[in-house]
Protein backbone atom coordinates (compact mmCIF):
# COMPACT_ATOMS: atom_id res chain seq x y z
CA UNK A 1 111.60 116.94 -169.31
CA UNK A 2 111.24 114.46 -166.48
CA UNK A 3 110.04 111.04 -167.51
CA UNK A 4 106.91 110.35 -165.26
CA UNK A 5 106.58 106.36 -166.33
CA UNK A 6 106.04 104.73 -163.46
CA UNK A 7 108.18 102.38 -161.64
CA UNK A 8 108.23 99.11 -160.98
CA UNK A 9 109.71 97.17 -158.84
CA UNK A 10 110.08 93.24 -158.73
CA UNK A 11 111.10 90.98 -155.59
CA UNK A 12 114.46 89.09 -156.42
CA UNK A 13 113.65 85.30 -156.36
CA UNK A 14 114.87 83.53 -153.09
CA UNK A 15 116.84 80.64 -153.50
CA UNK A 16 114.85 77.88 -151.82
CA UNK A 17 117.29 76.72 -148.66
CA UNK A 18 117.41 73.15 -146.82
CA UNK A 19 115.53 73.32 -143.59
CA UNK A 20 118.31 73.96 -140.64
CA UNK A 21 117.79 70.67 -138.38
CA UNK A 22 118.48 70.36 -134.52
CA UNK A 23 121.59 67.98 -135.27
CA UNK A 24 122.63 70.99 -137.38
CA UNK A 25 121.76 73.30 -134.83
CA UNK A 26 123.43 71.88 -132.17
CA UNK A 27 126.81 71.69 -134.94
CA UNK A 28 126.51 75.40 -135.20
CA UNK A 29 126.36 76.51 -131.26
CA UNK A 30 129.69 74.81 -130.60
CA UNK A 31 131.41 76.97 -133.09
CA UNK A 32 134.07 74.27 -133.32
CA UNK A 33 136.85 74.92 -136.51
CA UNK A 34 136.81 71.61 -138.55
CA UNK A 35 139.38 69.35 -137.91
CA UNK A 36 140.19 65.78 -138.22
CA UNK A 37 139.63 62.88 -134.83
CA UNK A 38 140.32 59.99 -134.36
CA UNK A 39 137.49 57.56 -134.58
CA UNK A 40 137.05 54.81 -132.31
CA UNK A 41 137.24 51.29 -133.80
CA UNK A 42 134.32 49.36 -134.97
CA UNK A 43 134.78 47.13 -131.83
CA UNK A 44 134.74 50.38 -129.27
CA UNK A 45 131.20 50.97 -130.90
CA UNK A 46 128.33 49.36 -128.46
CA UNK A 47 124.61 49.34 -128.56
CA UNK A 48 122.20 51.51 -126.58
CA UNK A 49 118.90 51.10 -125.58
CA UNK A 50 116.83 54.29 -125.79
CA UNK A 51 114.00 54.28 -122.70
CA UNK A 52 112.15 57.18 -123.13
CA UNK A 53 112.17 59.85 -126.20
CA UNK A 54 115.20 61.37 -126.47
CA UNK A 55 116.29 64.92 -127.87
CA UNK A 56 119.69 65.23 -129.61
CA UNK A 57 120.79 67.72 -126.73
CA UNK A 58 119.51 64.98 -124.28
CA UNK A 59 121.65 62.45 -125.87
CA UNK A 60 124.94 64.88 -125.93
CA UNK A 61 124.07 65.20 -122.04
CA UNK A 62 125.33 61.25 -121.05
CA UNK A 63 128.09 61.68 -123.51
CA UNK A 64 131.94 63.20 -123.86
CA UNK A 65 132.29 64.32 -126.66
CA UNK A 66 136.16 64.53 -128.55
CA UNK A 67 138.07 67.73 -129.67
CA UNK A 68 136.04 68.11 -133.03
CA UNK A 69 131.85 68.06 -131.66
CA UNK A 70 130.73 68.20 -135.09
CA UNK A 71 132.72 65.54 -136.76
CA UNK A 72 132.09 63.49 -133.87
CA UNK A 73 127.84 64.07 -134.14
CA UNK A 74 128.33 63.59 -138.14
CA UNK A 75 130.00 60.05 -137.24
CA UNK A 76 127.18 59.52 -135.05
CA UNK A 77 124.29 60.03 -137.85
CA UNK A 78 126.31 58.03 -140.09
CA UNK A 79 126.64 54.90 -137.85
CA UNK A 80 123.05 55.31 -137.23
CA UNK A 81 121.34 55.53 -140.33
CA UNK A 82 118.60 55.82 -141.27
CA UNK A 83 117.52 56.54 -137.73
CA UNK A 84 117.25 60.30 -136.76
CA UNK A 85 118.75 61.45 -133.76
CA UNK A 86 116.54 64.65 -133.65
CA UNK A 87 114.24 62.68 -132.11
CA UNK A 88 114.67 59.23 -130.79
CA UNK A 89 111.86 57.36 -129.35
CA UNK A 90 111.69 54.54 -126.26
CA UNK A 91 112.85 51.08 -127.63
CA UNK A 92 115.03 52.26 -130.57
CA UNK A 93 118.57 51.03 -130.10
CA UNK A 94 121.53 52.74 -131.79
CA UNK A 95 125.21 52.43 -131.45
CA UNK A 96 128.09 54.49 -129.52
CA UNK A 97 131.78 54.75 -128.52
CA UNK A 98 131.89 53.26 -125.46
CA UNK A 99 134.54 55.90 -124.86
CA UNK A 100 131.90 58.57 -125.19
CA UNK A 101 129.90 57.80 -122.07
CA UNK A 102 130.66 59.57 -119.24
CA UNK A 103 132.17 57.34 -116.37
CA UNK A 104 132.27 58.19 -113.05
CA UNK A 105 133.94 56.34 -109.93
CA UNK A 106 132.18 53.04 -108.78
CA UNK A 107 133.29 51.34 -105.25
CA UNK A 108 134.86 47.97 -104.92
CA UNK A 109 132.93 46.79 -101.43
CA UNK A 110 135.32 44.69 -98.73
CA UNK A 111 132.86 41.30 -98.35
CA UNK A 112 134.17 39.01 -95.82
CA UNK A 113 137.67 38.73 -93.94
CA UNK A 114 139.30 35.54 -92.41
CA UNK A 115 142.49 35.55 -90.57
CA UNK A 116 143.77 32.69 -88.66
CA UNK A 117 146.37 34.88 -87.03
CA UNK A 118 147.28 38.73 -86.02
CA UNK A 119 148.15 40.01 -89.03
CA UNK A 120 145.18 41.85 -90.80
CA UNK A 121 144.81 43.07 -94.53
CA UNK A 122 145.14 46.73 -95.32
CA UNK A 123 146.20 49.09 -98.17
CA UNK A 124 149.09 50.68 -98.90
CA UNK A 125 148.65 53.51 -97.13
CA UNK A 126 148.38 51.12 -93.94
CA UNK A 127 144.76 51.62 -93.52
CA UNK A 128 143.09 48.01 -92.44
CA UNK A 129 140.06 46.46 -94.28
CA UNK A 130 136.85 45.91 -92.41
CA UNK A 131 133.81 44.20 -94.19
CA UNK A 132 131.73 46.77 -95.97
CA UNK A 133 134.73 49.07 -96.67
CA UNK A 134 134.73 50.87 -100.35
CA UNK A 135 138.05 50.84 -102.19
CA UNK A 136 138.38 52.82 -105.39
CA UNK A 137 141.08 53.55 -107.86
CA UNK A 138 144.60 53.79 -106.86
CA UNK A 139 144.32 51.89 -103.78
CA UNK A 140 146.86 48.98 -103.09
CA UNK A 141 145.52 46.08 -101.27
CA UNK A 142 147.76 43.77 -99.02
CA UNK A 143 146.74 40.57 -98.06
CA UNK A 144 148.95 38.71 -95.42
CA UNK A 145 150.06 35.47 -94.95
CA UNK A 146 147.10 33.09 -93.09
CA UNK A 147 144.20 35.81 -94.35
CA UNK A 148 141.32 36.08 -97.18
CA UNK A 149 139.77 38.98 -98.81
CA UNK A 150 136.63 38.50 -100.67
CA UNK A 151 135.37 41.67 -102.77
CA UNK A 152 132.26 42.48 -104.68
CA UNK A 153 131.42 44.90 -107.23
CA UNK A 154 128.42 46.81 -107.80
CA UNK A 155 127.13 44.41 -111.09
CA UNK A 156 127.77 41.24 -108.42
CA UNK A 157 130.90 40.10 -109.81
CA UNK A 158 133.18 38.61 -107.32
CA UNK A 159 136.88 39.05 -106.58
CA UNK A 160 138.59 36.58 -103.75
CA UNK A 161 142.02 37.06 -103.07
CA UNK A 162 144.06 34.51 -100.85
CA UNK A 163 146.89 34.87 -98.79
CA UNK A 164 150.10 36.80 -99.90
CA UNK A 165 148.53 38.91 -102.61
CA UNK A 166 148.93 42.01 -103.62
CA UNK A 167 146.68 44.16 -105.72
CA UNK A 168 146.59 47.54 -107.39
CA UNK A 169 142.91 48.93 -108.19
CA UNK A 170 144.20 51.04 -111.78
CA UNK A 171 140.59 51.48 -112.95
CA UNK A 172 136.97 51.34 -111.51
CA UNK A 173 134.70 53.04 -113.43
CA UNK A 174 130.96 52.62 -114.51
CA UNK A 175 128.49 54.52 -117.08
CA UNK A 176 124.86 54.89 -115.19
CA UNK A 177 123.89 55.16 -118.93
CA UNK A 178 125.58 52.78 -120.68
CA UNK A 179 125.86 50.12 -117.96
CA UNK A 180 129.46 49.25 -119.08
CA UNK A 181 131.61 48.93 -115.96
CA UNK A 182 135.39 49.74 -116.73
CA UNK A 183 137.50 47.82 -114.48
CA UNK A 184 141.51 47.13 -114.61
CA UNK A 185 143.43 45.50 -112.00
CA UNK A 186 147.13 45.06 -111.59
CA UNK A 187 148.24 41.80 -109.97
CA UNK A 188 152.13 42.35 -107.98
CA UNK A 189 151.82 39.26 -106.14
CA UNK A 190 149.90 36.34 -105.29
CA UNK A 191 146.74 35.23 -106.83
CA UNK A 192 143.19 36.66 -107.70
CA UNK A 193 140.50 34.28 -108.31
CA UNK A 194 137.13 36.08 -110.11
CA UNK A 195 133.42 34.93 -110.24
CA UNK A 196 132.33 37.92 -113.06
CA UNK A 197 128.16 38.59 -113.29
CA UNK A 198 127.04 36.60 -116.20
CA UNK A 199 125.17 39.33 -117.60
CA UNK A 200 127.78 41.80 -117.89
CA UNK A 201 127.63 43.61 -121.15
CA UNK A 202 129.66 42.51 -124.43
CA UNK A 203 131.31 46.24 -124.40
CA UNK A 204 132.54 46.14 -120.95
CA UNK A 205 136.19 46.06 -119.92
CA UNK A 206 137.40 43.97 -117.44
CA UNK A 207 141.36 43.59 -117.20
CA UNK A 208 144.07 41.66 -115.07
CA UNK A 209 147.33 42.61 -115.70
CA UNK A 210 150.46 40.83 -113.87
CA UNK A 211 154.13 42.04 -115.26
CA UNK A 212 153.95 39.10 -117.20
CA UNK A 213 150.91 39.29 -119.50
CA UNK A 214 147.43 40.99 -119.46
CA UNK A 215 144.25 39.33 -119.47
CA UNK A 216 141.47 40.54 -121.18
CA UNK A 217 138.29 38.99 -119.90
CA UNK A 218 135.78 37.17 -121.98
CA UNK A 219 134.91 34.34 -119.52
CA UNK A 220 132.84 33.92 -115.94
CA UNK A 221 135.19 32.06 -113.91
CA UNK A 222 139.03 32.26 -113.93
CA UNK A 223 142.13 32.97 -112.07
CA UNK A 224 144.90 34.93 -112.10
CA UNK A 225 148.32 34.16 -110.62
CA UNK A 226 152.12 36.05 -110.38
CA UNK A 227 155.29 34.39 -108.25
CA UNK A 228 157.77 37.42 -108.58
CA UNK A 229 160.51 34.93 -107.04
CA UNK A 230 160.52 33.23 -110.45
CA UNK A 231 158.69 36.29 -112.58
CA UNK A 232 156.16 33.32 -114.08
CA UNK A 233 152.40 34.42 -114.50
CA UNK A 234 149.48 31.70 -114.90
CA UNK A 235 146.34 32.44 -116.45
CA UNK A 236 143.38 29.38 -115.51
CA UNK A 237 140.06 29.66 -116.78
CA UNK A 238 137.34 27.47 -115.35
CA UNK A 239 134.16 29.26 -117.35
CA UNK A 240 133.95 31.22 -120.28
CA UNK A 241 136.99 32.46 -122.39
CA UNK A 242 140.20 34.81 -121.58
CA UNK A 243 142.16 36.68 -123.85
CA UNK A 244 145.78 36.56 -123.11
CA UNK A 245 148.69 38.79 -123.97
CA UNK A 246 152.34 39.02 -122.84
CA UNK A 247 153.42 42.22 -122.13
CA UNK A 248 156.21 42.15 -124.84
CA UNK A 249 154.03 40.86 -127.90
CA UNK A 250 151.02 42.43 -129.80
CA UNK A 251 149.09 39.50 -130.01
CA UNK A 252 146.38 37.70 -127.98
CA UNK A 253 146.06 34.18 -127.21
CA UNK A 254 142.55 32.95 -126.51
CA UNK A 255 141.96 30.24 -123.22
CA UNK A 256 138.97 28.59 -123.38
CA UNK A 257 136.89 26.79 -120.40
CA UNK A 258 139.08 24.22 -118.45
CA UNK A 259 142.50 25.38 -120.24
CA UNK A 260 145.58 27.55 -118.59
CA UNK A 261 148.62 29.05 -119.66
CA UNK A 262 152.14 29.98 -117.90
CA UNK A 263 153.67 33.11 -119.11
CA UNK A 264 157.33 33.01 -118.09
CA UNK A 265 159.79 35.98 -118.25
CA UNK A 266 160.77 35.38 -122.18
CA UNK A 267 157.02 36.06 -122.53
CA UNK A 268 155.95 32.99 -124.25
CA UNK A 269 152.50 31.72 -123.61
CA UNK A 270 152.38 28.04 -123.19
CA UNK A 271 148.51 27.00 -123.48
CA UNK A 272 147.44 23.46 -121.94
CA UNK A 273 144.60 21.82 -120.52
CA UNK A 274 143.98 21.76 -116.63
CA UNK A 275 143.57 18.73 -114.65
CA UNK A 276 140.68 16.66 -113.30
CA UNK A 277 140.25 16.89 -109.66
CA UNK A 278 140.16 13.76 -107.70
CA UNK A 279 137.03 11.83 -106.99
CA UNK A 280 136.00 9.89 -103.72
CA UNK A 281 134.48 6.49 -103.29
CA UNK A 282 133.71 4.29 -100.19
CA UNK A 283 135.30 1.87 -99.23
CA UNK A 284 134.56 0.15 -96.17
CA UNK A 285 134.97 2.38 -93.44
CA UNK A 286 136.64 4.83 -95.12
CA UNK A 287 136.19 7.10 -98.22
CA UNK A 288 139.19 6.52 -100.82
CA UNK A 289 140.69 8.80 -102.97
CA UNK A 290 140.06 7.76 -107.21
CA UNK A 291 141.14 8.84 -110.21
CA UNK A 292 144.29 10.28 -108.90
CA UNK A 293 146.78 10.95 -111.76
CA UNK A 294 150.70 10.31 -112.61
CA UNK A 295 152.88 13.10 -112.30
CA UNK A 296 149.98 15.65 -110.77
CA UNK A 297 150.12 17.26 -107.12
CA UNK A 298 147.19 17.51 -105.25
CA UNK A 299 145.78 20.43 -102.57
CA UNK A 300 143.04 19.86 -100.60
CA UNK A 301 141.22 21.77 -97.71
CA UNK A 302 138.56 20.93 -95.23
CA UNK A 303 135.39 23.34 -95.21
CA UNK A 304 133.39 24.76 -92.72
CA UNK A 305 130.74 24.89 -95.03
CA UNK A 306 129.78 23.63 -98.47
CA UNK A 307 130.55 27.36 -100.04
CA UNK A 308 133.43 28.14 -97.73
CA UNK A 309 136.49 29.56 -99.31
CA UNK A 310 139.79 27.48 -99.21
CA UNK A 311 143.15 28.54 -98.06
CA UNK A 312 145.24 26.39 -100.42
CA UNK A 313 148.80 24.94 -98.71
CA UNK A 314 151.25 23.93 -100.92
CA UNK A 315 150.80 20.96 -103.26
CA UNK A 316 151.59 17.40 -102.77
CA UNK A 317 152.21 14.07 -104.47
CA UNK A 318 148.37 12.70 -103.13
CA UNK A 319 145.30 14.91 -101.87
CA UNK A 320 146.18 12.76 -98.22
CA UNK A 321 144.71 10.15 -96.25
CA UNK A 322 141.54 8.20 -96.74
CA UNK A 323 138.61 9.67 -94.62
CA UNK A 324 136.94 7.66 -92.03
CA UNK A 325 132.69 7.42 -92.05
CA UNK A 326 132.89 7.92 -88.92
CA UNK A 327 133.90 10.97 -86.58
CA UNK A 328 133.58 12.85 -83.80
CA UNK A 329 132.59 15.84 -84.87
CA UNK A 330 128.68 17.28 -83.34
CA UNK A 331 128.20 17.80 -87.21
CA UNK A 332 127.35 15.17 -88.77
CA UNK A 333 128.19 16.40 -92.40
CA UNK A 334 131.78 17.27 -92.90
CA UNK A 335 132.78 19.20 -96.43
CA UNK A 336 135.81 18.76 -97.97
CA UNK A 337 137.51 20.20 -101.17
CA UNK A 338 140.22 19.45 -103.44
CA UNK A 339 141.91 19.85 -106.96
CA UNK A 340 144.78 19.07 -108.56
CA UNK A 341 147.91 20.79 -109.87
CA UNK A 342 150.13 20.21 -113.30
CA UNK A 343 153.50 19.65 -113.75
CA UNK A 344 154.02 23.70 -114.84
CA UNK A 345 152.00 24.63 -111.71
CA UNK A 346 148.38 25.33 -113.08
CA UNK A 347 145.51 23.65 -110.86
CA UNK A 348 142.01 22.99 -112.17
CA UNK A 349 138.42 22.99 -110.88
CA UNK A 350 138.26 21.94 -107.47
CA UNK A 351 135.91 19.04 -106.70
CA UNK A 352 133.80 19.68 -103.46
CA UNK A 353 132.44 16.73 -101.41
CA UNK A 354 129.73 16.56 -98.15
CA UNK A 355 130.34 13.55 -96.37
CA UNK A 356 127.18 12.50 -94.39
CA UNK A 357 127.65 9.87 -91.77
CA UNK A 358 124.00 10.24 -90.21
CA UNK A 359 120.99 9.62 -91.71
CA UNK A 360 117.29 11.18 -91.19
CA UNK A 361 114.54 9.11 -90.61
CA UNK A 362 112.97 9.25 -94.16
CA UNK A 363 112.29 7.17 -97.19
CA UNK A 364 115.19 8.33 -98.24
CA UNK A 365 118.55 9.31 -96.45
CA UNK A 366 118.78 12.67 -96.02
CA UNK A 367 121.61 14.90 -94.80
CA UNK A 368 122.24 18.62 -93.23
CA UNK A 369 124.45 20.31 -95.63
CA UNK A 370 125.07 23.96 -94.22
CA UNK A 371 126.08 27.09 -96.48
CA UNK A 372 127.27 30.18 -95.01
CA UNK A 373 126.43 33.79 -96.21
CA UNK A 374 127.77 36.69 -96.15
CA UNK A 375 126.27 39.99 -94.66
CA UNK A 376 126.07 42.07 -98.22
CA UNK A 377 124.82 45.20 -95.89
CA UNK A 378 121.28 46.12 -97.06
CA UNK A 379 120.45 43.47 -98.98
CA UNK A 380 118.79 40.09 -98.48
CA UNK A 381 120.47 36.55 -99.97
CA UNK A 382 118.50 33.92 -101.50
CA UNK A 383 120.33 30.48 -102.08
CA UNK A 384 118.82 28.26 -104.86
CA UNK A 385 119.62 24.78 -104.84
CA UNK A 386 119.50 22.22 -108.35
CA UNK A 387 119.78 18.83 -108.34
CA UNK A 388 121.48 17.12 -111.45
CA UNK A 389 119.34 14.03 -111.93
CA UNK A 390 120.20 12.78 -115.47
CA UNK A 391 121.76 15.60 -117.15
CA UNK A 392 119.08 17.82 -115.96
CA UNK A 393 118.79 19.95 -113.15
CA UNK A 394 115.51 20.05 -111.03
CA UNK A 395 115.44 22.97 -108.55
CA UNK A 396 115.57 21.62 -105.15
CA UNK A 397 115.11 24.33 -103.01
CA UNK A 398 115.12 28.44 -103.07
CA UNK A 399 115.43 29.93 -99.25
CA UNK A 400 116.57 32.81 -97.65
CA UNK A 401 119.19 32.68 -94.35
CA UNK A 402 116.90 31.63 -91.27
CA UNK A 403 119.31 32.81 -88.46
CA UNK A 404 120.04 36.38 -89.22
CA UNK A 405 122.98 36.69 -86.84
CA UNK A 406 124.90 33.53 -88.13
CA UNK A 407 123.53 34.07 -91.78
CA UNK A 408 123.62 30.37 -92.60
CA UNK A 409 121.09 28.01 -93.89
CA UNK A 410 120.99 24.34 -93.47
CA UNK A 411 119.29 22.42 -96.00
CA UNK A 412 118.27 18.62 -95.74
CA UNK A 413 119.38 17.14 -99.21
CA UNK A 414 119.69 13.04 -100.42
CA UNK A 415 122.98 12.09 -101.89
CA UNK A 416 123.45 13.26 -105.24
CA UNK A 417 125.28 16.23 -107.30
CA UNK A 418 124.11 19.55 -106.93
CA UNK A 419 124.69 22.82 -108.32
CA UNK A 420 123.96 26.03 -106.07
CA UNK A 421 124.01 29.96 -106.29
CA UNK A 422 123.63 33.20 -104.17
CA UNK A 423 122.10 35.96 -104.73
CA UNK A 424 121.62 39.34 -103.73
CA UNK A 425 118.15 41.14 -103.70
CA UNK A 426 118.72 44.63 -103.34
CA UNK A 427 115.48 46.14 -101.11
CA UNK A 428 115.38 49.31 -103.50
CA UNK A 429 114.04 47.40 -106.64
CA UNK A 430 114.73 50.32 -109.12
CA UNK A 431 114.51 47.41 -111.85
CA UNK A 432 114.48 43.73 -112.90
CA UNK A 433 117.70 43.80 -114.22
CA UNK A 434 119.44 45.40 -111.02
CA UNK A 435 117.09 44.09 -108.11
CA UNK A 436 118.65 40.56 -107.95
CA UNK A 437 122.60 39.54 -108.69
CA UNK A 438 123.90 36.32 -108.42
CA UNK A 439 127.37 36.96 -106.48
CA UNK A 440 128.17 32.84 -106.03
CA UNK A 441 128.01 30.24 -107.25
CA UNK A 442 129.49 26.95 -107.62
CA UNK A 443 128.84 23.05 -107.37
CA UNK A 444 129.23 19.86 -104.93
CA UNK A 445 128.54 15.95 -104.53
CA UNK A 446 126.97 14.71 -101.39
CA UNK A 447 128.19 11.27 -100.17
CA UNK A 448 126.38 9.50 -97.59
CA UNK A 449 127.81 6.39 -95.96
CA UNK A 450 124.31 4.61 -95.11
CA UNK A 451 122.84 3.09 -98.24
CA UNK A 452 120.38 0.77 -95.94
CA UNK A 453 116.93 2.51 -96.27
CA UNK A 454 114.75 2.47 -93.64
């Protein structure tokens, strides 16, 4: 007899599940076995500035990601937390390998060139420089005997190299996202001298290496020297701070503003300070070298203009000969810079002088002190001008070049100690930050030999 109870049937109880997030999402479509990375360092970790609202998948876009994707985003949410990176909005900053970004190539522009004989600069592959010229990694530059190469990156910072270098461009990267240029040199000869954007970020790299000892850079304002003849390296920081390794040791030796160090071929790296440059006061007719030092050499170079470049000759016992007041040049401002040298070979911070021998018809005397600037293609240059007036500086004057052929400006200035800077104003003003660049700057004293106001 058939049972005719009816049936029931009951729904089996669902476990209640976590809801599947876009970070997990995103774990899942890469279908990536589990397996151990290596993590970058704390110090390798950077902050970034979120401008508009960002997906997770918009995120992973700017970035290049290691062998194991979902370790890698799990690191990510961990360094980050509590933020979620599902959704980040405009303003919030959180932190990434520097590694991660993607890089792509950034030029290294050709500035100005001065020769005072045939020869010509050119790179390796015999190809001759010409102002405005891009180099990019792997490119050798050669610099001749009697020539000067001045370079410029896209951030501002500025490279000059004098006569008889050589230098190899290893690395010369940026990150459009992460605005952390990546940018190793190799120094085979001669000497590199490097005016680095204030501004740059604390995560970027900036490197010098000579077969002596690599310089990590921390500082503004520095130089960079290697004589194979002897296989000696010198490392001389004017602003900022350097970090300083010889290739045969593991650890780093820190140079702080106004210090240098010789690295010789047993690798050691001898730290001292770096000399004052001389001073000049008149005397007479003539303007007399001061402070001038025991056991110091001197170099010294006459100018066309206040910022002009030197090419240094070889050091001697005294910077030379007074200078008359009086000459027979049409200008009547002459410019003169010079700095001194220790016994191992390091020189400091040159001193730069204007010497005015004629006098404007003010209340005050006043003299023509000329700067020259370079054509930086596209752009316009603004000079700024501060006067230090009792350990202050007042801003004297802020102009653009008046003669756009011989991109100079003149400016009528009293005696005193100034400070000055250039910079570039690029015409497409995508934003504050990358519309203006100061490429120069540097400082001078302005001597006039009339004290007899009118």
């Amino acid at each position: 007899m058939l049972d005719m109870t009816p049936l029931t049937f009951q729904r089996p109880r669902l476990r209640p599940t976590k809801p599947i997030t876009l970070l997990s999402a995103v774990m899942l479509a890469m279908n990536v076995p589990a397996q151990d990375i290596t993590l970058p360092p704390l110090t390798d970790w950077v902050p970034y500035e979120v401008r508009q609202p960002q997906t997770i998948s918009q995120l992973l876009d700017m970035l290049t990601l290691p062998n194991n994707p979902e370790q890698a985003l799990r690191t990510l949410q961990d360094h980050n937390r509590p933020l979620d990176l599902n959704q980040l909005q405009a303003g919030q900053t959180i932190r990434l390998p520097k590694t991660w970004f993607r890089q792509e190539p950034t030029p290294l522009k050709v500035t100005r060139i001065r020769c005072t004989g045939k020869a010509e600069p050119s790179t390796a592959k015999q190809q001759s420089l010409y102002p405005g010229m891009s180099l990019g990694e792997g490119d050798i530059v050669n610099v001749p005997g009697g020539c000067q190469v001045s370079l410029s990156l896209r951030d501002g910072s500025q490279l000059q190299l004098p006569s008889s270098s050589v230098v190899q461009i290893d690395t010369l990267r940026d990150s459009p996202d992460s605005k952390l240029p990546q940018v190793k040199l190799k120094l085979l000869q001669g000497k590199i001298s490097l005016s680095l954007f204030k501004k740059r970020p604390a995560g970027a790299t900036f490197e010098v290496a000579t077969p002596r000892a690599t310089t990590g850079v921390r500082g503004t304002e520095f130089r960079v020297s290697h004589d194979p003849d002897n296989d000696t390296s010198t490392i001389e920081v004017l602003q900022g701070q350097v970090q300083a390794q010889a290739q045969n040791s593991s650890e780093n030796e820190a140079l702080n503003a106004q210090q240098g160090a010789v690295i010789g071929a047993q690798g050691h790296i001898q730290i001292e300070a770096l000399p004052m440059p001389p001073d000049l006061a008149l005397q007479g007719t003539r303007w007399q070298w001061q402070n001038l030092q025991a056991a110091t050499q001197y170099v010294r170079q006459n100018l066309q203009a206040v910022n002009d470049v030197p090419t240094w000759s070889a050091p001697q016992a005294s910077p030379g000969e007074d200078i008359p007041t009086e000459h027979d040049s049409a200008a009547p401002t002459r410019y003169v810079q010079a700095a001194a040298v220790s016994p191992s070979g390091l020189m400091g911070t040159p001193a730069t002088f204007a010497l005015c021998q004629a006098v404007a018809a003010l209340p005050l005397p006043v003299c023509p002190v000329r700067f020259q600037i370079d054509d930086a293609g596209e752009r316009a240059t603004r000079l700024e001008l501060r006067e230090r007036q009792a350990n202050a500086l007042a801003t004297r004057a802020s102009t653009q070049p008046r003669n756009p052929r011989t991109r100079e400006v003149i400016a009528l200035l009293p005696p005193g100690q100034y400070e000055w800077q250039m910079q570039d104003i690029r015409n497409d003003k995508v934003s504050a930050e990358s519309s203006e660049r100061t490429t120069a700057r540097g400082q001078f004293t302005l001597l006039s030999s009339t004290t007899v106001r009118p």
